[in-house]
N, C-alpha and C. Protein backbone atom coordinates (compact mmCIF):
# COMPACT_ATOMS: atom_id res chain seq x y z
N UNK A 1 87.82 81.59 -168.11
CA UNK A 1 87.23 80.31 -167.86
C UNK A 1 86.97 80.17 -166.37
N UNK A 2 85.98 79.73 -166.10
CA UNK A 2 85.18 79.31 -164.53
C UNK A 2 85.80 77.98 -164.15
N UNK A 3 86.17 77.15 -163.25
CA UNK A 3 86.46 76.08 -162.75
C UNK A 3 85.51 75.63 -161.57
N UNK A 4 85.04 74.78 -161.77
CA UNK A 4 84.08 74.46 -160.36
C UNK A 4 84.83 73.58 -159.77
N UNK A 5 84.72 73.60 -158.69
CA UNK A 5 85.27 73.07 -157.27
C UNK A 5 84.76 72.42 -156.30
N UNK A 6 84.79 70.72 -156.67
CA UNK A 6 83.91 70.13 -155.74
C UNK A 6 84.48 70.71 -154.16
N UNK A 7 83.60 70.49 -153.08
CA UNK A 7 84.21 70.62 -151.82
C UNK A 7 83.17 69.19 -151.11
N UNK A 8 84.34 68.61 -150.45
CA UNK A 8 83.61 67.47 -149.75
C UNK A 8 83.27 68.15 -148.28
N UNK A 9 82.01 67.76 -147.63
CA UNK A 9 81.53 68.43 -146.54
C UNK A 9 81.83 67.46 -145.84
N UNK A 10 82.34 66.09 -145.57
CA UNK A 10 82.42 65.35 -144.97
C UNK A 10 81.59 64.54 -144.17
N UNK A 11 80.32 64.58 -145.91
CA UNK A 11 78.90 63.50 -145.48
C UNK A 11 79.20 62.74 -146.34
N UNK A 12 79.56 61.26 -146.46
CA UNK A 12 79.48 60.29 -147.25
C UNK A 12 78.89 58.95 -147.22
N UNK A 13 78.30 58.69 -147.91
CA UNK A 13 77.60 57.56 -147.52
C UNK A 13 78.18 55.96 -146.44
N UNK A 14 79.53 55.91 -146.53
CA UNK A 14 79.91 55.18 -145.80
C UNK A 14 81.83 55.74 -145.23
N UNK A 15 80.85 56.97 -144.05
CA UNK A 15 82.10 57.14 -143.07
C UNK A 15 83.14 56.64 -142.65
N UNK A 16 82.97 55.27 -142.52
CA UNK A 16 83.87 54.68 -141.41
C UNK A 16 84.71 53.62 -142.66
N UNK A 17 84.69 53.79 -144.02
CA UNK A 17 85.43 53.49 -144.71
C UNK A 17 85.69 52.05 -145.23
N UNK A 18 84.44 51.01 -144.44
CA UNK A 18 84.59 50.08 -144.00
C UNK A 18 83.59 49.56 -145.43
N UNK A 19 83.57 48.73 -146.27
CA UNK A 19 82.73 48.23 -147.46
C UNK A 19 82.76 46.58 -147.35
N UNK A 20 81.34 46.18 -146.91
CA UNK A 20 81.06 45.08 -146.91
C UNK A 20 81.17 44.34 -148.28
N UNK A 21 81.20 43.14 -148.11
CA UNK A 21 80.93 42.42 -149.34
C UNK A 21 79.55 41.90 -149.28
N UNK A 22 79.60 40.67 -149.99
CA UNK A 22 78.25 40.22 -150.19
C UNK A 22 77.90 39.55 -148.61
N UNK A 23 78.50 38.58 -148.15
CA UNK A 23 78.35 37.60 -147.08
C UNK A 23 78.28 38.99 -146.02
N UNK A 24 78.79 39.44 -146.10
CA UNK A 24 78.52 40.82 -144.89
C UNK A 24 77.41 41.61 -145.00
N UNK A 25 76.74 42.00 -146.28
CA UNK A 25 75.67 42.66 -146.28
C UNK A 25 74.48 41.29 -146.32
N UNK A 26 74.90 40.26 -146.63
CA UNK A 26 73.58 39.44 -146.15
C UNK A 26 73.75 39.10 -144.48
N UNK A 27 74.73 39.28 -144.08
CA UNK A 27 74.82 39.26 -142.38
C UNK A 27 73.72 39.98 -141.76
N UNK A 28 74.43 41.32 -142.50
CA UNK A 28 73.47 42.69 -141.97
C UNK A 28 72.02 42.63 -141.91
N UNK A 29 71.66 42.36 -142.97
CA UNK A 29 70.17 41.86 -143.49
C UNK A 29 69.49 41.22 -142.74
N UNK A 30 70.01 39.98 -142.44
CA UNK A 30 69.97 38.98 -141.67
C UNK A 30 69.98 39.27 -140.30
N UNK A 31 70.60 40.19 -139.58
CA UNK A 31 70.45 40.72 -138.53
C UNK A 31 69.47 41.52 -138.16
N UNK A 32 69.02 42.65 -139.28
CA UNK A 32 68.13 43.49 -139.40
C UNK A 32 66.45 42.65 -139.50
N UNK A 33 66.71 41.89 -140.02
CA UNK A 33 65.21 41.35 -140.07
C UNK A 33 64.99 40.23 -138.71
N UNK A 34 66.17 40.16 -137.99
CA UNK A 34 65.49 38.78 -136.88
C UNK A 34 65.65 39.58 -136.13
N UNK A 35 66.03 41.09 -136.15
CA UNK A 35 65.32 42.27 -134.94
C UNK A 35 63.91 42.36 -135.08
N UNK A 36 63.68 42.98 -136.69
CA UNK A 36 62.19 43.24 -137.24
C UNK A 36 61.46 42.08 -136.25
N UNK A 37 61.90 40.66 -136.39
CA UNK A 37 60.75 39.56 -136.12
C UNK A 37 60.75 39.48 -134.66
N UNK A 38 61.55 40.06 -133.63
CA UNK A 38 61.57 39.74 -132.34
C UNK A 38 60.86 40.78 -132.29
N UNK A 39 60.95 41.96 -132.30
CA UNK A 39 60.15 43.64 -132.35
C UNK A 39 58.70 43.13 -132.52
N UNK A 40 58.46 42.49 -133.47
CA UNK A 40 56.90 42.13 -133.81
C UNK A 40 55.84 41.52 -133.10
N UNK A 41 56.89 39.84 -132.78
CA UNK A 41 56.53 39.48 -131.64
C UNK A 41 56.25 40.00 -130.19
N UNK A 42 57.32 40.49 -129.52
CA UNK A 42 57.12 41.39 -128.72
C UNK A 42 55.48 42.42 -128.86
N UNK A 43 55.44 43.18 -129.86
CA UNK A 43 54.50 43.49 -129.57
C UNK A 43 53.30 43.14 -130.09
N UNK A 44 53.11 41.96 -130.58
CA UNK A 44 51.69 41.61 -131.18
C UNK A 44 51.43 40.59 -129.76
N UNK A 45 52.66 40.05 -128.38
CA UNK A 45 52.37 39.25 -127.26
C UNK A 45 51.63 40.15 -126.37
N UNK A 46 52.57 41.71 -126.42
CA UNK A 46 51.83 42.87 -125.36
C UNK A 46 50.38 43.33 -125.91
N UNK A 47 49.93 43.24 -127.41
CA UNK A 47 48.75 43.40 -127.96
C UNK A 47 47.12 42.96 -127.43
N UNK A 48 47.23 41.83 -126.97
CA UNK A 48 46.71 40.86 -126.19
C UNK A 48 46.87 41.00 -124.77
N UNK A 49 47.56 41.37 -124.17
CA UNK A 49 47.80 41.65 -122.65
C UNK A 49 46.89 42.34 -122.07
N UNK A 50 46.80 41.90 -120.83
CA UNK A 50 45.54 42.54 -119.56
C UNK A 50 44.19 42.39 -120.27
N UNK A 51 43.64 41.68 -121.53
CA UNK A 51 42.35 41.80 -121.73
C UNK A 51 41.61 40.12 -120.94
N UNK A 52 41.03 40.70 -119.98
CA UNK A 52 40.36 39.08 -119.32
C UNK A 52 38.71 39.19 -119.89
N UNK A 53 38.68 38.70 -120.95
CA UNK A 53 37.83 38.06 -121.29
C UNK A 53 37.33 37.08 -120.68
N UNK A 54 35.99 37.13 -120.06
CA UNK A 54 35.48 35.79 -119.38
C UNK A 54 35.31 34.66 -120.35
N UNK A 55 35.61 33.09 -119.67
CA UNK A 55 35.41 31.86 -120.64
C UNK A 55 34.14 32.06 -120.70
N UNK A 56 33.69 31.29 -122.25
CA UNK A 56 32.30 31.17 -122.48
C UNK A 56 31.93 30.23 -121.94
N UNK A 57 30.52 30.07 -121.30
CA UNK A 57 29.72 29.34 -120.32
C UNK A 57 29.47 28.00 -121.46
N UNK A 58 29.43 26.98 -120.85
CA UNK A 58 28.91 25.64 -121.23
C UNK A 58 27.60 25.67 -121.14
N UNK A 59 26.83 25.50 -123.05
CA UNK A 59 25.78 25.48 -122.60
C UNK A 59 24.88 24.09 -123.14
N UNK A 60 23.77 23.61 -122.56
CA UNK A 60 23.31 22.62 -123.09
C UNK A 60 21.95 24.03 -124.02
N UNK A 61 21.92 22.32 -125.22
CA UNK A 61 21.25 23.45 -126.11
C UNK A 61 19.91 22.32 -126.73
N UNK A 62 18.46 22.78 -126.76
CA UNK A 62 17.93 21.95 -127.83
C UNK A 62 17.69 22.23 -129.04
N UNK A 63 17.25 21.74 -130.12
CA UNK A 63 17.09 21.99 -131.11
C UNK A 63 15.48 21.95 -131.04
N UNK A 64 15.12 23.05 -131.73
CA UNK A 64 13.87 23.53 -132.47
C UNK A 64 13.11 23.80 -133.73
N UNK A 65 12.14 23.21 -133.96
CA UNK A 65 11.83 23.77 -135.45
C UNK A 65 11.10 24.46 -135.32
N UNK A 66 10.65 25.47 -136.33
CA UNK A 66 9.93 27.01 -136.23
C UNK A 66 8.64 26.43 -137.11
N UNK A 67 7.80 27.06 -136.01
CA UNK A 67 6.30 26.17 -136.94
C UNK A 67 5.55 27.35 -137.55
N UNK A 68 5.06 27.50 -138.62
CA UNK A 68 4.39 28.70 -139.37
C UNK A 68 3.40 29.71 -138.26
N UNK A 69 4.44 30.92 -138.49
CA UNK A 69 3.61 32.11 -137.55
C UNK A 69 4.42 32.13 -136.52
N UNK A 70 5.71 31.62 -136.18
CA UNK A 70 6.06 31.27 -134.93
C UNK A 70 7.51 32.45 -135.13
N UNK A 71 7.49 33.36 -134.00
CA UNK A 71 8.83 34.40 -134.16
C UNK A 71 9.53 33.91 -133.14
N UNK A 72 10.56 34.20 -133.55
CA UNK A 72 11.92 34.11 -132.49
C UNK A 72 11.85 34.93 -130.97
N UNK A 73 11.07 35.53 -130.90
CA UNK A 73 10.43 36.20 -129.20
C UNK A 73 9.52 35.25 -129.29
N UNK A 74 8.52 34.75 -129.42
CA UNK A 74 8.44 33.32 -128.96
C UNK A 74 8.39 32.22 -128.24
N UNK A 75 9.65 31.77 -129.24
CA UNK A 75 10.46 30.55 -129.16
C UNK A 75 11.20 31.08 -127.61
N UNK A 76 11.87 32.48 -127.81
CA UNK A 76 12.95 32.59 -126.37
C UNK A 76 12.12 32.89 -124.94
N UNK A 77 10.46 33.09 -125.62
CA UNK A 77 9.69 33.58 -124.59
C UNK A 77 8.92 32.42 -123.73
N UNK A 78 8.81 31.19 -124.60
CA UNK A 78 8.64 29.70 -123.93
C UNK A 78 9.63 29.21 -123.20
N UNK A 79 11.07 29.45 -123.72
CA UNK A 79 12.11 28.46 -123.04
C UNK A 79 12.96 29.55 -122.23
N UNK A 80 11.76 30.87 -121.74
CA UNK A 80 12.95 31.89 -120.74
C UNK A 80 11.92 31.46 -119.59
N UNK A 81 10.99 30.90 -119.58
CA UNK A 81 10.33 30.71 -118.32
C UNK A 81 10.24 32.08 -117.38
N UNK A 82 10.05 33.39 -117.20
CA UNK A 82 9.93 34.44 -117.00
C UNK A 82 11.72 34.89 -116.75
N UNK A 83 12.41 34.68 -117.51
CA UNK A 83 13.76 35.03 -117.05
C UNK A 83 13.81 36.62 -118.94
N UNK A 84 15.05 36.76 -119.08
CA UNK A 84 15.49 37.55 -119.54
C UNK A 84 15.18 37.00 -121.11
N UNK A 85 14.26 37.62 -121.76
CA UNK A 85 13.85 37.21 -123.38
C UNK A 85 14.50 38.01 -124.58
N UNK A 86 15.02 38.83 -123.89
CA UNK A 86 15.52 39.64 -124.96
C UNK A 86 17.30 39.08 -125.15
N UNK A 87 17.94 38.79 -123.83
CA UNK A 87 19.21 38.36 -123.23
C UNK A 87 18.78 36.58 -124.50
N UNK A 88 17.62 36.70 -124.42
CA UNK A 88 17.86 34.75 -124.99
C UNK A 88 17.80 34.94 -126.50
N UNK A 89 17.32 35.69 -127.23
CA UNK A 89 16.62 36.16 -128.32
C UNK A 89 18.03 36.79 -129.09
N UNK A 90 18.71 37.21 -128.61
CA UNK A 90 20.06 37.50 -128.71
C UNK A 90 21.32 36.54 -128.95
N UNK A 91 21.38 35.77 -127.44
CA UNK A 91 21.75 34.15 -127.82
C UNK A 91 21.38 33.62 -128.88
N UNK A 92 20.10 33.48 -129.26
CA UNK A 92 19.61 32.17 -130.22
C UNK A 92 20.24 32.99 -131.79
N UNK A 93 20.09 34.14 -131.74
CA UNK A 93 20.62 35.00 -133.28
C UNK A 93 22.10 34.56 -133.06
N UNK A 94 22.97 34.81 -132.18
CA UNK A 94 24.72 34.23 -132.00
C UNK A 94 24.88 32.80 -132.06
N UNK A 95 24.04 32.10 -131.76
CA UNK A 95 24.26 30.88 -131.71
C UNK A 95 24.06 29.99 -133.17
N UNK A 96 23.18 30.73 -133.73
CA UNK A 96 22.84 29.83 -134.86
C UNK A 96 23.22 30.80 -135.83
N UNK A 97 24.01 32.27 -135.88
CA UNK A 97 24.29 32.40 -136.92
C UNK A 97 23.45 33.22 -137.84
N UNK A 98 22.63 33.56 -137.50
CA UNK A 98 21.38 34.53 -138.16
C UNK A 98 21.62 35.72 -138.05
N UNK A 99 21.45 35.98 -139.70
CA UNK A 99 21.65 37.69 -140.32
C UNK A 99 20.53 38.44 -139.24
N UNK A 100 19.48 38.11 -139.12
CA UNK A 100 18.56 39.03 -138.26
C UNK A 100 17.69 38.40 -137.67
N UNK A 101 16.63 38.68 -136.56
CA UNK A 101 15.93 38.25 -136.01
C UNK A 101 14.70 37.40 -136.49
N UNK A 102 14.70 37.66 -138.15
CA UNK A 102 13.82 36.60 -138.51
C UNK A 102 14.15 35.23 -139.16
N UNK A 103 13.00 34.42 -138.93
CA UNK A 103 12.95 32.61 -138.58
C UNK A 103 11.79 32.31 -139.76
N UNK A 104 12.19 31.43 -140.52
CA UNK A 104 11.16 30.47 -141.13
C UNK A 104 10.66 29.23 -141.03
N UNK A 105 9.41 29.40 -141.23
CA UNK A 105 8.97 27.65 -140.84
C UNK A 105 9.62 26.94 -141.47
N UNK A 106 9.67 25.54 -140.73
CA UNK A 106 10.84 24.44 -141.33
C UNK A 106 12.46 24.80 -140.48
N UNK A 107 12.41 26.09 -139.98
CA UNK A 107 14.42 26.26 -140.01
C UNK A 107 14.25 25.16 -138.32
N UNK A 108 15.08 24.92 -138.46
CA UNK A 108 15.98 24.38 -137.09
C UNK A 108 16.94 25.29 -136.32
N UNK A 109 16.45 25.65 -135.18
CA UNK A 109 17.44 26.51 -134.58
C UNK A 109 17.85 25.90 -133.48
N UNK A 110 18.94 25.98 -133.00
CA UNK A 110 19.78 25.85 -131.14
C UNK A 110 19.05 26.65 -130.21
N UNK A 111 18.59 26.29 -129.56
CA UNK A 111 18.04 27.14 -128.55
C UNK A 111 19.13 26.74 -126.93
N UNK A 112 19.80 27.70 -126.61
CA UNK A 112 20.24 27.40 -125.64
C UNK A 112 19.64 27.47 -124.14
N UNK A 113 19.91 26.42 -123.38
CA UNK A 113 18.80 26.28 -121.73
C UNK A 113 19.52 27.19 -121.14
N UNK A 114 19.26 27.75 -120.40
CA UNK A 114 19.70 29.06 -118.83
C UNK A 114 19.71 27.67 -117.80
């Protein structure tokens, strides 16, 4: 007959012999997760750090209606007075929200002043 022979290597799940109860392992828990939430914080505050985003400019804006035949180069090419039409044409698509550069008669758009 064979006999097997456990041998302990002296890895056990809790070394130090010490067995919490309940109020102790919700301690633990409890400790472990208001690390997790300081850890997080910490770095979702450094996440955001050093980016200087300039404030957005205050702008006065009029409203326009688009008269049949009338494109959005245009509209930004009347109210750029020889300044930057493509820079306004750009604006007026961010400002009001438009899938693409085209405008229908009747729409109302923001046109913002330089």
């Amino acid at each position: 007959m064979s006999a097997i022979t456990i041998v302990n290597q002296g890895f056990s799940a809790n070394p130090s012999g010490i067995r919490l109860n309940r109020r102790g392992r919700l301690a633990r828990t409890f400790v472990v997760l208001s690390l997790a939430v300081v850890l997080g914080s910490v770095v979702s505050a450094k996440a955001g750090a050093g980016t200087d985003a300039p404030a957005p400019k205050a702008h006065t804006f009029i409203t326009v209606t688009v008269a049949p035949g009338e494109t959005l180069w245009a509209l930004a090419n009347r109210v750029a007075d020889g300044g930057d039409v493509r820079g306004l044409v750009a604006e007026i698509v961010s400002v009001n929200s438009l899938p693409s550069a085209d405008v229908l008669a009747g729409q109302k758009l923001r046109i913002p002043l330089q």
